[in-house]
N, C-alpha and C. Protein backbone atom coordinates (compact mmCIF):
# COMPACT_ATOMS: atom_id res chain seq x y z
N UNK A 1 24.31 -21.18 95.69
CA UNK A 1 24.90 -21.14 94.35
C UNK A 1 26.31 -21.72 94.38
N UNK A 2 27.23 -22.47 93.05
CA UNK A 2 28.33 -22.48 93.09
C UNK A 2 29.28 -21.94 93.41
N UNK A 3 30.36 -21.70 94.02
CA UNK A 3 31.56 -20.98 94.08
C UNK A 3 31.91 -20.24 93.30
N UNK A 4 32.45 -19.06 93.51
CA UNK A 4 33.24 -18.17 92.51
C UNK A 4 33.97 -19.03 92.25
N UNK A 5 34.95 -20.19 92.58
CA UNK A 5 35.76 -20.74 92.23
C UNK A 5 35.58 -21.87 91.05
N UNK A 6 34.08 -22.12 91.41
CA UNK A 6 33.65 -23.12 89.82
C UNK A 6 33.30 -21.96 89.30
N UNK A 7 32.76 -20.88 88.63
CA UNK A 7 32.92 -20.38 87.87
C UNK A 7 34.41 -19.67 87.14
N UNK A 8 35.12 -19.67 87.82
CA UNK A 8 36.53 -19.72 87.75
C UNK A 8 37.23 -20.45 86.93
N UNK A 9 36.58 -22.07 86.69
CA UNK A 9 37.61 -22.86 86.35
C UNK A 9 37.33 -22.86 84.59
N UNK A 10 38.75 -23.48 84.27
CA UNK A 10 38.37 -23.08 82.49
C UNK A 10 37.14 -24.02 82.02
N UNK A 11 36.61 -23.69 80.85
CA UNK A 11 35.46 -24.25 80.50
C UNK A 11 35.04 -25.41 80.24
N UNK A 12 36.03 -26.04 79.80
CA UNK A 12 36.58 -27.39 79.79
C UNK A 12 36.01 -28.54 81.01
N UNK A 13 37.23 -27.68 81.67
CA UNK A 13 37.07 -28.46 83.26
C UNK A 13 35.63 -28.26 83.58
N UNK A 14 35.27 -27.38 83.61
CA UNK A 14 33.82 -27.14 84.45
C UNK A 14 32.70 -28.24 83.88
N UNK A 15 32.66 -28.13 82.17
CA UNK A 15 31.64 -28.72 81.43
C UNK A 15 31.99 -30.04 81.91
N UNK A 16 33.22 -30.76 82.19
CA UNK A 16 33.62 -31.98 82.73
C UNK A 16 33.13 -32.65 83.68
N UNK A 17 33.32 -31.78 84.74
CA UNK A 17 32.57 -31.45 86.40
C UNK A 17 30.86 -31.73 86.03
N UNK A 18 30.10 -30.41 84.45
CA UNK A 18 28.76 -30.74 84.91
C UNK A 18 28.53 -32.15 84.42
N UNK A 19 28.97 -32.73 82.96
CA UNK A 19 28.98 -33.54 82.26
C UNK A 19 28.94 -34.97 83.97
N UNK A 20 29.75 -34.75 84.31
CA UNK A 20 29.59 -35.96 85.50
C UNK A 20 28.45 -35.74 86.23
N UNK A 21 28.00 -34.57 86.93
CA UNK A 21 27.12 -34.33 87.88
C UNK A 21 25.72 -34.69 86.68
N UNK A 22 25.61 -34.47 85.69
CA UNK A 22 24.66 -34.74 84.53
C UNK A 22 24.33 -36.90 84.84
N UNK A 23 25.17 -37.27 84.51
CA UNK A 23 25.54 -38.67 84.63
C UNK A 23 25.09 -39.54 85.61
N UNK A 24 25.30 -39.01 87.08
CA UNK A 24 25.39 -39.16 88.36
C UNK A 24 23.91 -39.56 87.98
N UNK A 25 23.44 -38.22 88.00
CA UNK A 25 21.78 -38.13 87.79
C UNK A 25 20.68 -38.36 87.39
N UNK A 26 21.54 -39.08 86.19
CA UNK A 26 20.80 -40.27 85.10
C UNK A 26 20.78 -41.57 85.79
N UNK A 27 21.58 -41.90 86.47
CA UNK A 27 21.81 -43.06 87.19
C UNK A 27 20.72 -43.30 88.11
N UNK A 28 20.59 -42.06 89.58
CA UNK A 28 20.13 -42.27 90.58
C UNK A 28 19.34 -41.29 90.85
N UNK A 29 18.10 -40.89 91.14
CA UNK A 29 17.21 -40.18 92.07
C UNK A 29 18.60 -39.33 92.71
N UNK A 30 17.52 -38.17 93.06
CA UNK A 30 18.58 -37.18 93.47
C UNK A 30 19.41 -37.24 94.94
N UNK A 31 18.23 -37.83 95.58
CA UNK A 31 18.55 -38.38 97.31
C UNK A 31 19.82 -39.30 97.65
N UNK A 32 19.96 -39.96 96.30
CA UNK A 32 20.56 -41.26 95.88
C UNK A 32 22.43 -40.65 95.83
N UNK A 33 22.40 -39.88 94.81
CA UNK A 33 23.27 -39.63 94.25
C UNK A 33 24.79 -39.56 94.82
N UNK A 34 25.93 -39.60 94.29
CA UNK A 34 27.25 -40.46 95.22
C UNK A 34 28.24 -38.99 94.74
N UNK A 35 28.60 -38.36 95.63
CA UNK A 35 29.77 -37.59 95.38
C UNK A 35 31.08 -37.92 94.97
N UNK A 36 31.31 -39.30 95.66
CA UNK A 36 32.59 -40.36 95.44
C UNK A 36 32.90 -40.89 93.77
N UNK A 37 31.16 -41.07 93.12
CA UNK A 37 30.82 -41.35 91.98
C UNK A 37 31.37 -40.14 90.86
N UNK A 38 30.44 -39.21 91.20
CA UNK A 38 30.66 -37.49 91.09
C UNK A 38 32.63 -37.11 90.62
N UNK A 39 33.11 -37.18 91.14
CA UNK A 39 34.53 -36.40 91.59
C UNK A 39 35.20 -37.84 90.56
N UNK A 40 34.92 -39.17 91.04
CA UNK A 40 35.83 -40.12 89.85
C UNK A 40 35.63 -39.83 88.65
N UNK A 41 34.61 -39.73 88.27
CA UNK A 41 33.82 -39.17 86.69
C UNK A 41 34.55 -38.09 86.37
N UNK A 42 34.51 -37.09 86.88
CA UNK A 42 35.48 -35.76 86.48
C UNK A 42 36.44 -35.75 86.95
N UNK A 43 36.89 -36.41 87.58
CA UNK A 43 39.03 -36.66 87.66
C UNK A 43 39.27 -35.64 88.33
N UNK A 44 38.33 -35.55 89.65
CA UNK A 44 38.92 -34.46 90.74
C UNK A 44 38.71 -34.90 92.05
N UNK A 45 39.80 -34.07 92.94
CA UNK A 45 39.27 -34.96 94.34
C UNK A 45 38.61 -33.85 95.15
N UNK A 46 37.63 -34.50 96.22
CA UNK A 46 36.67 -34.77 96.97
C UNK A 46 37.19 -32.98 97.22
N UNK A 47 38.74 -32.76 97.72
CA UNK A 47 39.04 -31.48 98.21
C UNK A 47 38.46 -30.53 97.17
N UNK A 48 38.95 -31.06 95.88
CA UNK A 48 38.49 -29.92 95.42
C UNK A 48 37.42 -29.73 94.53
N UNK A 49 35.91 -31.00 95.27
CA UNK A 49 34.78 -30.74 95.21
C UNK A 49 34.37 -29.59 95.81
N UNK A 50 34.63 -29.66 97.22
CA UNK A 50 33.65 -28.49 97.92
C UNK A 50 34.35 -27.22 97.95
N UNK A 51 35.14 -27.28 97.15
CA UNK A 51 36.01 -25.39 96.56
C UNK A 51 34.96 -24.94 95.70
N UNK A 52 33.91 -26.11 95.01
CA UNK A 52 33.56 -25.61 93.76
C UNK A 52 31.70 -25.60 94.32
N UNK A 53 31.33 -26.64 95.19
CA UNK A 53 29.86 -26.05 95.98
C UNK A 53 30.32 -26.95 97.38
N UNK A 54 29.38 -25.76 98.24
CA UNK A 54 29.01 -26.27 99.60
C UNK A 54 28.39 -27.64 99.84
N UNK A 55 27.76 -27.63 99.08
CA UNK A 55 26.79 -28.96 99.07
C UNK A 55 25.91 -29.02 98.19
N UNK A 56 24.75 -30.51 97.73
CA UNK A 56 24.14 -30.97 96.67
C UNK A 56 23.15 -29.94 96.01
N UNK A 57 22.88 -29.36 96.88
CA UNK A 57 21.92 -28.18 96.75
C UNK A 57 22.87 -27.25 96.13
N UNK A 58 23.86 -26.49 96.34
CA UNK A 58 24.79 -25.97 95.00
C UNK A 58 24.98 -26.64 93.82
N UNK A 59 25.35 -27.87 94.04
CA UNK A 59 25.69 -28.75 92.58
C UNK A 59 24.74 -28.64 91.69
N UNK A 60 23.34 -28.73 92.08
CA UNK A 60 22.22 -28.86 91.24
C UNK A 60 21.89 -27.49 90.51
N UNK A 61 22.99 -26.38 91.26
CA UNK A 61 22.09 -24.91 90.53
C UNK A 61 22.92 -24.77 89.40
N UNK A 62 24.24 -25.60 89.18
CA UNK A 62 24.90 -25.63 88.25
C UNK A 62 24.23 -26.39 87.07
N UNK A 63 23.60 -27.51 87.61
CA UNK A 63 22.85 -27.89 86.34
C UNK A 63 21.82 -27.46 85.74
N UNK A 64 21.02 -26.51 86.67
CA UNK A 64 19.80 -25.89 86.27
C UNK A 64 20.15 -24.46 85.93
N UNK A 65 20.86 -23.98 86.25
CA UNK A 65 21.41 -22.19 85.62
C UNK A 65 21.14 -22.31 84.04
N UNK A 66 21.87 -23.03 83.55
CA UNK A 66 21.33 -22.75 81.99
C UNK A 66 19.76 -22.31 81.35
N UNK A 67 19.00 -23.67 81.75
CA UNK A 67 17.57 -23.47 82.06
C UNK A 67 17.04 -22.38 82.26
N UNK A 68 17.10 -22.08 83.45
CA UNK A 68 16.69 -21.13 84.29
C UNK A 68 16.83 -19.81 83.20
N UNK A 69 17.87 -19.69 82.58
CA UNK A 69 18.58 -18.64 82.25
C UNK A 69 17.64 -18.37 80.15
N UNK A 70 17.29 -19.50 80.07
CA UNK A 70 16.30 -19.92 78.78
C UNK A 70 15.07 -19.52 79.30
N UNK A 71 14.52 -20.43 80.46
CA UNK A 71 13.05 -19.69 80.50
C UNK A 71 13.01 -18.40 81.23
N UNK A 72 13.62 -17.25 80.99
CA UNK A 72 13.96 -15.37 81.59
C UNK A 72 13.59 -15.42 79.92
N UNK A 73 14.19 -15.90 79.08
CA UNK A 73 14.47 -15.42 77.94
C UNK A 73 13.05 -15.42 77.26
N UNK A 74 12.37 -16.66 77.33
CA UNK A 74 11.03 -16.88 76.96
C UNK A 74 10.20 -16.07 77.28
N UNK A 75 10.08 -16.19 78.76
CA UNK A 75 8.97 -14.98 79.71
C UNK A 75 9.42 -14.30 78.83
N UNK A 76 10.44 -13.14 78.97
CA UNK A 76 10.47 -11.58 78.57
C UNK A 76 10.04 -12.08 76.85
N UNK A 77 9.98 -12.59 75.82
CA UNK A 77 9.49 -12.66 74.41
C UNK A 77 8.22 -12.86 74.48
N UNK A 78 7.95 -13.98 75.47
CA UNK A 78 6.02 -13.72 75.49
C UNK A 78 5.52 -12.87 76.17
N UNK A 79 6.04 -12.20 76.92
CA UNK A 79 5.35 -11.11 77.24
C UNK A 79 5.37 -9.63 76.51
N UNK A 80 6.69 -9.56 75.71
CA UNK A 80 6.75 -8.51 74.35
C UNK A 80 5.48 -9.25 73.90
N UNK A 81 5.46 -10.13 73.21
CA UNK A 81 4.15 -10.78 71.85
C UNK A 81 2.74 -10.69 72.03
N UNK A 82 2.82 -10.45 73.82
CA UNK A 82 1.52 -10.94 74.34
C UNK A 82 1.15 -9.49 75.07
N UNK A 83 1.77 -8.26 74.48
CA UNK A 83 1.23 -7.02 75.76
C UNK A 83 1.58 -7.05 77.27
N UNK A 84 2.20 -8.06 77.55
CA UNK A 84 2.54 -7.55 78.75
C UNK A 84 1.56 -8.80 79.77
N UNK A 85 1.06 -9.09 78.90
CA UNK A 85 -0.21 -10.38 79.88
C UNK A 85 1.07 -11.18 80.35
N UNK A 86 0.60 -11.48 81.53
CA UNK A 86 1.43 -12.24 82.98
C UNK A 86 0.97 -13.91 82.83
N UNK A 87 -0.63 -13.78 82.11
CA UNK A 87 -1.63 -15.16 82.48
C UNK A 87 -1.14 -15.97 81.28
N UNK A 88 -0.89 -15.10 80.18
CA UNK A 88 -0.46 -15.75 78.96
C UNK A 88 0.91 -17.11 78.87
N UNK A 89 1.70 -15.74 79.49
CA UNK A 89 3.24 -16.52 79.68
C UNK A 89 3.33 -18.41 80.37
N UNK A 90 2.51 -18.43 81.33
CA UNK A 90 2.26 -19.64 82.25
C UNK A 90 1.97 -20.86 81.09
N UNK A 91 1.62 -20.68 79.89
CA UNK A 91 1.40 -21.41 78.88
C UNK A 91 2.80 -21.64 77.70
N UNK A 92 3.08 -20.06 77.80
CA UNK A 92 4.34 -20.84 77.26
C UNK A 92 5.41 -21.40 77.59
N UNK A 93 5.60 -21.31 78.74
CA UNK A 93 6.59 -21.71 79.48
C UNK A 93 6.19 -23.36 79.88
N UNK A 94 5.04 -23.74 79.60
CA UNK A 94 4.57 -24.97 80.12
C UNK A 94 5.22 -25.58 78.75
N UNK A 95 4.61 -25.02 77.98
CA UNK A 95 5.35 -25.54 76.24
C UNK A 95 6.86 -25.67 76.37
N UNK A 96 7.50 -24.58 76.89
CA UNK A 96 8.68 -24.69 76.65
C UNK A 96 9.54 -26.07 77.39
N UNK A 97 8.94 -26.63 78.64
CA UNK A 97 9.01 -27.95 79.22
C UNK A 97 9.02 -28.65 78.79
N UNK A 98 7.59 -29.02 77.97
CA UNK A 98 7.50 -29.81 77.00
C UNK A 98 7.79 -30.35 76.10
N UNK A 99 8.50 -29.48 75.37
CA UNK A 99 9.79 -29.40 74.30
C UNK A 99 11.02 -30.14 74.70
N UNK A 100 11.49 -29.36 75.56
CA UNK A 100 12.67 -29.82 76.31
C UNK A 100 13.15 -31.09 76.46
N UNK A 101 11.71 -31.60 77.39
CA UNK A 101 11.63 -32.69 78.21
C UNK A 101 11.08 -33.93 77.00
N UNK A 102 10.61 -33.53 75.61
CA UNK A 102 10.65 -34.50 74.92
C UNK A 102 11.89 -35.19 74.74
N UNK A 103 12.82 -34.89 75.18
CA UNK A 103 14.26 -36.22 74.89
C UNK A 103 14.43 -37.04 76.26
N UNK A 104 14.59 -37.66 76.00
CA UNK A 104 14.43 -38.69 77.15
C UNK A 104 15.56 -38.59 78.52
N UNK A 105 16.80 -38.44 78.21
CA UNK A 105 17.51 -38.16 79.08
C UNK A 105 17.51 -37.00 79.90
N UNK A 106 17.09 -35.65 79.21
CA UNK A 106 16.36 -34.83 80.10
C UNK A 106 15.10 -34.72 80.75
N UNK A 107 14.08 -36.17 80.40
CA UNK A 107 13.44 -36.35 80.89
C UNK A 107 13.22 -37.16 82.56
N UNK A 108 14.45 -37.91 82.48
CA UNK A 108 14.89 -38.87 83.47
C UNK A 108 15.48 -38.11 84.47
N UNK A 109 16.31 -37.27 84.05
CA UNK A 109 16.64 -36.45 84.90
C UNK A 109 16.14 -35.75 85.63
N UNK A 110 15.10 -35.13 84.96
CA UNK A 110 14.38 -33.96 85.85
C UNK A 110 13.39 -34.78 87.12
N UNK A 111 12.82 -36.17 85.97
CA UNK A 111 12.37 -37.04 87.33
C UNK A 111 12.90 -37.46 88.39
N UNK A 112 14.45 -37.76 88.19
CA UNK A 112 15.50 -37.46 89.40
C UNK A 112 15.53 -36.65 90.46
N UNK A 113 15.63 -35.38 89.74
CA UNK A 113 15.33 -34.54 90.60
C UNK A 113 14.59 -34.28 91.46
N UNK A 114 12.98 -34.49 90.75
CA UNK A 114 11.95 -34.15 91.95
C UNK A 114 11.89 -35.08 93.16
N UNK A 115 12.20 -36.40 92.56
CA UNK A 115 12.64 -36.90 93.91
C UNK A 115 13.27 -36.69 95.11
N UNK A 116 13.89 -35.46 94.78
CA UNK A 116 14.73 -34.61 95.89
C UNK A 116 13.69 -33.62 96.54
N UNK A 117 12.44 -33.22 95.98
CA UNK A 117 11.43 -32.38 96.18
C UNK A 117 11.05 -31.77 97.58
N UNK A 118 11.07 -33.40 98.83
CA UNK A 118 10.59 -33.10 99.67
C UNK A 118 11.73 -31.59 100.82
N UNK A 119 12.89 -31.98 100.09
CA UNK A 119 13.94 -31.49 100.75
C UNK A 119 13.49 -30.11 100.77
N UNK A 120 13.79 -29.52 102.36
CA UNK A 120 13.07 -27.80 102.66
C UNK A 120 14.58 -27.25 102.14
N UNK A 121 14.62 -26.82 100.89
CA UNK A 121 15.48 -25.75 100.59
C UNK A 121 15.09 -25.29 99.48
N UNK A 122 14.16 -23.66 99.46
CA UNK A 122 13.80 -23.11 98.49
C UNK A 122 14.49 -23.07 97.10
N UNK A 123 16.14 -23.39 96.72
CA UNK A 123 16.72 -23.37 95.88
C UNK A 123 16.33 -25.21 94.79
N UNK A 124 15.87 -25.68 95.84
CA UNK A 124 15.54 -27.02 95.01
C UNK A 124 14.33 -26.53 95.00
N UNK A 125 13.27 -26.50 95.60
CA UNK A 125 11.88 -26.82 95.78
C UNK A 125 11.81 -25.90 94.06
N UNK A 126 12.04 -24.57 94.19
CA UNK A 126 11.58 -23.90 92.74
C UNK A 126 12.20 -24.66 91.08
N UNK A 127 13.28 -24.27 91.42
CA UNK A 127 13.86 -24.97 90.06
C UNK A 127 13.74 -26.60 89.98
N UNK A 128 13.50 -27.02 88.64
CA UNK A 128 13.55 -26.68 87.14
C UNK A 128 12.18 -25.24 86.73
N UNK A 129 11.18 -25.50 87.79
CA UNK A 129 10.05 -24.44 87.49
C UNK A 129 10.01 -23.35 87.02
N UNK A 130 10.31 -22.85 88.06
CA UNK A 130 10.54 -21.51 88.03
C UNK A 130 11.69 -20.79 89.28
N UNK A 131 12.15 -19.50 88.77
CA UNK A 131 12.86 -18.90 89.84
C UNK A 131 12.07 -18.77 91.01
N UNK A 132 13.10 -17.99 91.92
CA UNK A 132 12.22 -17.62 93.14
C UNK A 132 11.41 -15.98 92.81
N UNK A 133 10.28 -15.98 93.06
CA UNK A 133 9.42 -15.01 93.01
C UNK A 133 10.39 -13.56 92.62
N UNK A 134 10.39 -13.31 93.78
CA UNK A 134 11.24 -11.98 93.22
C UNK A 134 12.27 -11.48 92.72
N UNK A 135 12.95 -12.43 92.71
CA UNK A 135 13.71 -12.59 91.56
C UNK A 135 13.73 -12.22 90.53
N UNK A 136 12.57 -13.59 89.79
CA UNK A 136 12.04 -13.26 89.09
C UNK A 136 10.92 -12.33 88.39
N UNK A 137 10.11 -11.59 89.24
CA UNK A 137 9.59 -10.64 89.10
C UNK A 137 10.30 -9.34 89.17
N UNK A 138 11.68 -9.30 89.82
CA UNK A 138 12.41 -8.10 89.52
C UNK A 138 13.14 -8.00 87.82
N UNK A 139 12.94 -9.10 87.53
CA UNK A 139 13.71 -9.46 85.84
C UNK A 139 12.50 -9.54 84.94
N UNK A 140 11.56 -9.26 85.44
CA UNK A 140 10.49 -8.72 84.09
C UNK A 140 9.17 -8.27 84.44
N UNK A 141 9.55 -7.26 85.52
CA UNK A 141 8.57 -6.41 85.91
C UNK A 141 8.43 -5.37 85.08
N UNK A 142 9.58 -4.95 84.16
CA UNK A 142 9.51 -3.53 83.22
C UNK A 142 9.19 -4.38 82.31
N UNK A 143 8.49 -5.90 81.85
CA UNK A 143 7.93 -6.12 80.48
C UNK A 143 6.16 -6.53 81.42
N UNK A 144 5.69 -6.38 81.99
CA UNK A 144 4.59 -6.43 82.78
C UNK A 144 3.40 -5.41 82.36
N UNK A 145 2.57 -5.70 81.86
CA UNK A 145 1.52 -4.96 81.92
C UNK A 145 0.47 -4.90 83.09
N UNK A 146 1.02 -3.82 84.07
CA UNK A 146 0.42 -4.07 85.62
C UNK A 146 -1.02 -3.55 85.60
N UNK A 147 -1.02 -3.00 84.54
CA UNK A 147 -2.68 -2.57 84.48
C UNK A 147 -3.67 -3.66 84.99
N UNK A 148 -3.71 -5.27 84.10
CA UNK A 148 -3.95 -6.58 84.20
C UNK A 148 -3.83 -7.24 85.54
N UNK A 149 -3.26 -6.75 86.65
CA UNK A 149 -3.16 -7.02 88.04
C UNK A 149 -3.94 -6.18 89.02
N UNK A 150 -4.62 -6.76 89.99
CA UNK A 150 -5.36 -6.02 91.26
C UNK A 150 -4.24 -6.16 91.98
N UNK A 151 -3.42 -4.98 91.66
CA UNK A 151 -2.42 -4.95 92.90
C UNK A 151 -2.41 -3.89 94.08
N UNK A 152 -2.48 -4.09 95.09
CA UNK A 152 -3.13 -3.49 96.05
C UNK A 152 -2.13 -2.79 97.25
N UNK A 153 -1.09 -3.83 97.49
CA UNK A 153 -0.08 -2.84 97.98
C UNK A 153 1.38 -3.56 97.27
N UNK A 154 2.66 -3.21 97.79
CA UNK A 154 3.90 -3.38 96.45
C UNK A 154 4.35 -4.87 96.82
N UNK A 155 4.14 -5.55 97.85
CA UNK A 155 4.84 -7.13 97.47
C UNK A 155 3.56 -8.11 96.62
N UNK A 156 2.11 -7.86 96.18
CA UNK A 156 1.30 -7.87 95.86
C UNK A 156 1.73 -8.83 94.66
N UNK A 157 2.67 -7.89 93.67
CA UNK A 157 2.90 -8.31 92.16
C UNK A 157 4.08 -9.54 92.65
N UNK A 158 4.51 -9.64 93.36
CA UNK A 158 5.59 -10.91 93.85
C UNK A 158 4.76 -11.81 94.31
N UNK A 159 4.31 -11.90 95.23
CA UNK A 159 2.71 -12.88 95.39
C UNK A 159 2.31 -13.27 94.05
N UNK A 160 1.61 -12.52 92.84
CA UNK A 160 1.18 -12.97 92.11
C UNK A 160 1.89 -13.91 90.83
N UNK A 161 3.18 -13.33 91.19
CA UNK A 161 4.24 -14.19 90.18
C UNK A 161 4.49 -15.69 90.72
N UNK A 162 4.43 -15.82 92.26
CA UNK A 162 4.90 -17.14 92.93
C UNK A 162 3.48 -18.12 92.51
N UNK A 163 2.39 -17.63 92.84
CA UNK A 163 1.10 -17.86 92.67
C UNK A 163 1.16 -18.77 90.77
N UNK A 164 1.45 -17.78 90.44
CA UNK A 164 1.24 -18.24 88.78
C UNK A 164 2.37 -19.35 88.72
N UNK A 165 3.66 -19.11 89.04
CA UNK A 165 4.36 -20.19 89.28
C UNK A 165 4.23 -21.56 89.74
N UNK A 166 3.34 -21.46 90.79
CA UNK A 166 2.94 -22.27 91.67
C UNK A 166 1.82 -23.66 90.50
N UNK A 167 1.15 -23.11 89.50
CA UNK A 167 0.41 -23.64 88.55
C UNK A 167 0.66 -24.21 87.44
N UNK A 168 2.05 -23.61 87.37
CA UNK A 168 3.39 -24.18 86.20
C UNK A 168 4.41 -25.50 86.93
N UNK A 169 4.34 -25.14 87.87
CA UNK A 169 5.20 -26.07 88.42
C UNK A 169 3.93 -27.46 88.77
N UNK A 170 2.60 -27.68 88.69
CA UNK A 170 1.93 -28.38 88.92
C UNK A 170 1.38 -29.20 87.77
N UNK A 171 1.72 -28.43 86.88
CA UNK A 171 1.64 -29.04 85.55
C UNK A 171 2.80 -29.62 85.07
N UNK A 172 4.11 -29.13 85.43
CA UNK A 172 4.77 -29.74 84.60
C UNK A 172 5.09 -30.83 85.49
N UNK A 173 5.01 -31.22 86.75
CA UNK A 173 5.01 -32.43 87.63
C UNK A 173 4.11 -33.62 86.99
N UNK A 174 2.70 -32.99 86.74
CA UNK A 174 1.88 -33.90 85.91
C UNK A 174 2.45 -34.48 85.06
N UNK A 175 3.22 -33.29 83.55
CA UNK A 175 3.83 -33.72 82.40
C UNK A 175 4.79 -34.80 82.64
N UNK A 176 5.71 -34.95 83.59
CA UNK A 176 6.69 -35.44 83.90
C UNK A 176 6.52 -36.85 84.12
N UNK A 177 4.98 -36.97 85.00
CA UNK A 177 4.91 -38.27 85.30
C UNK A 177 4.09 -39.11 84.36
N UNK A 178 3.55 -38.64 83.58
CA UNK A 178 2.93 -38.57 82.36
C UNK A 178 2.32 -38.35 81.12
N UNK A 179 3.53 -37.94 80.09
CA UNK A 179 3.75 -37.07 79.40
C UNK A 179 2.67 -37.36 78.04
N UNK A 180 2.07 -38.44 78.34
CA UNK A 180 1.16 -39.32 77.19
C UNK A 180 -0.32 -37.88 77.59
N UNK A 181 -0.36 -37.50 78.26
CA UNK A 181 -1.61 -36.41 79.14
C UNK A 181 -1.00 -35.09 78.22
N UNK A 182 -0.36 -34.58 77.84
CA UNK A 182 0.36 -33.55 77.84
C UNK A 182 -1.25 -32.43 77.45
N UNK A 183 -1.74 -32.71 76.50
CA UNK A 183 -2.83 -32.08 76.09
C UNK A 183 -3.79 -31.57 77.36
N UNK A 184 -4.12 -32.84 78.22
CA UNK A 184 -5.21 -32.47 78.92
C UNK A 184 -4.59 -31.92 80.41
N UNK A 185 -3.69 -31.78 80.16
CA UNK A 185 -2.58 -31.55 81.14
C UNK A 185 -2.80 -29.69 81.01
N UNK A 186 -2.48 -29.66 79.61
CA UNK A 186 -2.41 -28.25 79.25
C UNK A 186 -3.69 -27.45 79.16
N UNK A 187 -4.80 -27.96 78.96
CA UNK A 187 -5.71 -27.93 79.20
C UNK A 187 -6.56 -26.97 80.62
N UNK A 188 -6.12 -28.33 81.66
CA UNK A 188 -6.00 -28.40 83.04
C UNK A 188 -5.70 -27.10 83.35
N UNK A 189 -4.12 -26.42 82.86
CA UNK A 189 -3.22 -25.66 82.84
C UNK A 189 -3.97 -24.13 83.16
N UNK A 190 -4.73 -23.98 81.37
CA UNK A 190 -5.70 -22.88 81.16
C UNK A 190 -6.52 -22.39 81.56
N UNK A 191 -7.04 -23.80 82.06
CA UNK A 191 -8.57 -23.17 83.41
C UNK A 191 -8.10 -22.28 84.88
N UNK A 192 -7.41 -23.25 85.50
CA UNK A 192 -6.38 -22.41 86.39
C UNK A 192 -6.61 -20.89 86.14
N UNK A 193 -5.40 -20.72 85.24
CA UNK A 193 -5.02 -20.03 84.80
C UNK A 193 -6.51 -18.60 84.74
N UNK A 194 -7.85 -19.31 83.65
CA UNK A 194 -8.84 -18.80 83.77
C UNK A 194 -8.98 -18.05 85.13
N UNK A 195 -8.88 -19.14 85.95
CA UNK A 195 -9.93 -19.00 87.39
C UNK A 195 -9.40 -17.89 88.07
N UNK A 196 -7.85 -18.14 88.03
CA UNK A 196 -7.23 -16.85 88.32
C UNK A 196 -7.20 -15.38 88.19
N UNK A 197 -7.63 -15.45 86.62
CA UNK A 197 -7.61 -13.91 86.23
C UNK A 197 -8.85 -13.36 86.26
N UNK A 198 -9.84 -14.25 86.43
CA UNK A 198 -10.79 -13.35 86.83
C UNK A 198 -11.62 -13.35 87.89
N UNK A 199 -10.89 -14.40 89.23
CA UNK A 199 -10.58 -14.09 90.50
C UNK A 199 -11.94 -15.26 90.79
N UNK A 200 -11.95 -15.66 92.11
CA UNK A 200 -12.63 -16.94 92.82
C UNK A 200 -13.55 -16.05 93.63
N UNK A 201 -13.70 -15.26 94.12
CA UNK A 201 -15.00 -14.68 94.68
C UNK A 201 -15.99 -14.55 93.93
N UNK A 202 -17.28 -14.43 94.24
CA UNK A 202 -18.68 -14.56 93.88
C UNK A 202 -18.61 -12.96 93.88
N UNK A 203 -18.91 -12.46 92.95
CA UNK A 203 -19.55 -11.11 92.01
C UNK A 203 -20.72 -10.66 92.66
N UNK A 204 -20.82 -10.47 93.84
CA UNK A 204 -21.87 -9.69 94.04
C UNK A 204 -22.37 -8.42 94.23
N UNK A 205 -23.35 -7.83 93.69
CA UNK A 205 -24.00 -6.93 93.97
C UNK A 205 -23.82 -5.90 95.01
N UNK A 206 -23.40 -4.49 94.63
CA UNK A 206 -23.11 -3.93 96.18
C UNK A 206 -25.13 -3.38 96.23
């Protein structure tokens, strides 16, 4: 995450800071991207870049915190609307991408990003998607209707949140690279989704 110290700085400055790191990103794939570029854009030096993150992998949670912080908000409303269904939410949140990502510059961007994908650091690999599992399952486990889960022992319901995640984040990769699909995309989405809730083993007979 960022520094206490970028959250620190007045609001101004900071929106300045993301407003460049925003820019950077429009420009170049995420692998790509120039710190030198970064720091001229916002009229700060290099020193007192890394006061504000360790490295690119911080910078980026600054751009995605907002996000992140919108789809908590969604989950917990579809899951008030929807009883508590877990299978439901994975749909709206695919919508809520969709939306988003209809403007083009946040569309470019996020394709930026995944280009950074292969990189092993759980803080990229999840976001724009989703949080990390428990996390996020600790932030809307009291709107959960666990009845709807075969949960069997207690990291069970964290498994099943990464899992459902895991199907959102595969769709909206699709959306991303071809947003003309969005329908059959969503589609795609539901069956999943189906197959899931009422589980991949064969029903047999005791």
């Amino acid at each position: 995450m960022p520094t206490s110290t970028f959250y620190r700085l007045p609001p101004e400055k900071r929106q300045k800071l993301i407003d460049a790191i925003h820019k950077e990103l429009l420009r170049v794939p995420y692998e790509q991207m120039s710190i030198n570029k970064i720091i001229q854009s916002a009229g700060i030096s290099r020193g007192s870049f890394y006061q504000y993150f360790t490295d690119k992998n911080d910078l980026m949670q600054s751009i995605l915190e907002y996000f992140q912080k919108r789809m908590q908000v969604v989950m917990k409303e579809s899951l008030r609307q929807n009883s508590g269904d877990p299978f439901l939410v994975t749909q709206d949140i695919f919508d809520l991408f969709c939306r988003t990502f209809a403007h083009t510059d946040l569309r470019l961007l996020c394709q930026h990003l995944l280009s950074g994908m292969k990189i092993k650091d759980e803080r990229i690999i999840f976001p724009p998607f989703c949080l990390p599992p428990k996390e996020n399952g600790r932030a809307l486990f009291q709107y959960v209707n666990l009845s709807l889960l075969d949960l069997r022992q207690p990291e069970d319901f964290y498994s099943c949140v990464d899992i459902l995640a895991s199907q959102i984040k595969w769709a909206v990769a699709e959306f991303l690279a071809d947003p003309g699909r969005k329908e059959e995309i969503r589609a795609g989405l539901q069956n999943k989704i189906a197959i899931l809730r009422r589980g991949m083993a064969s029903k047999q007979e005791e």
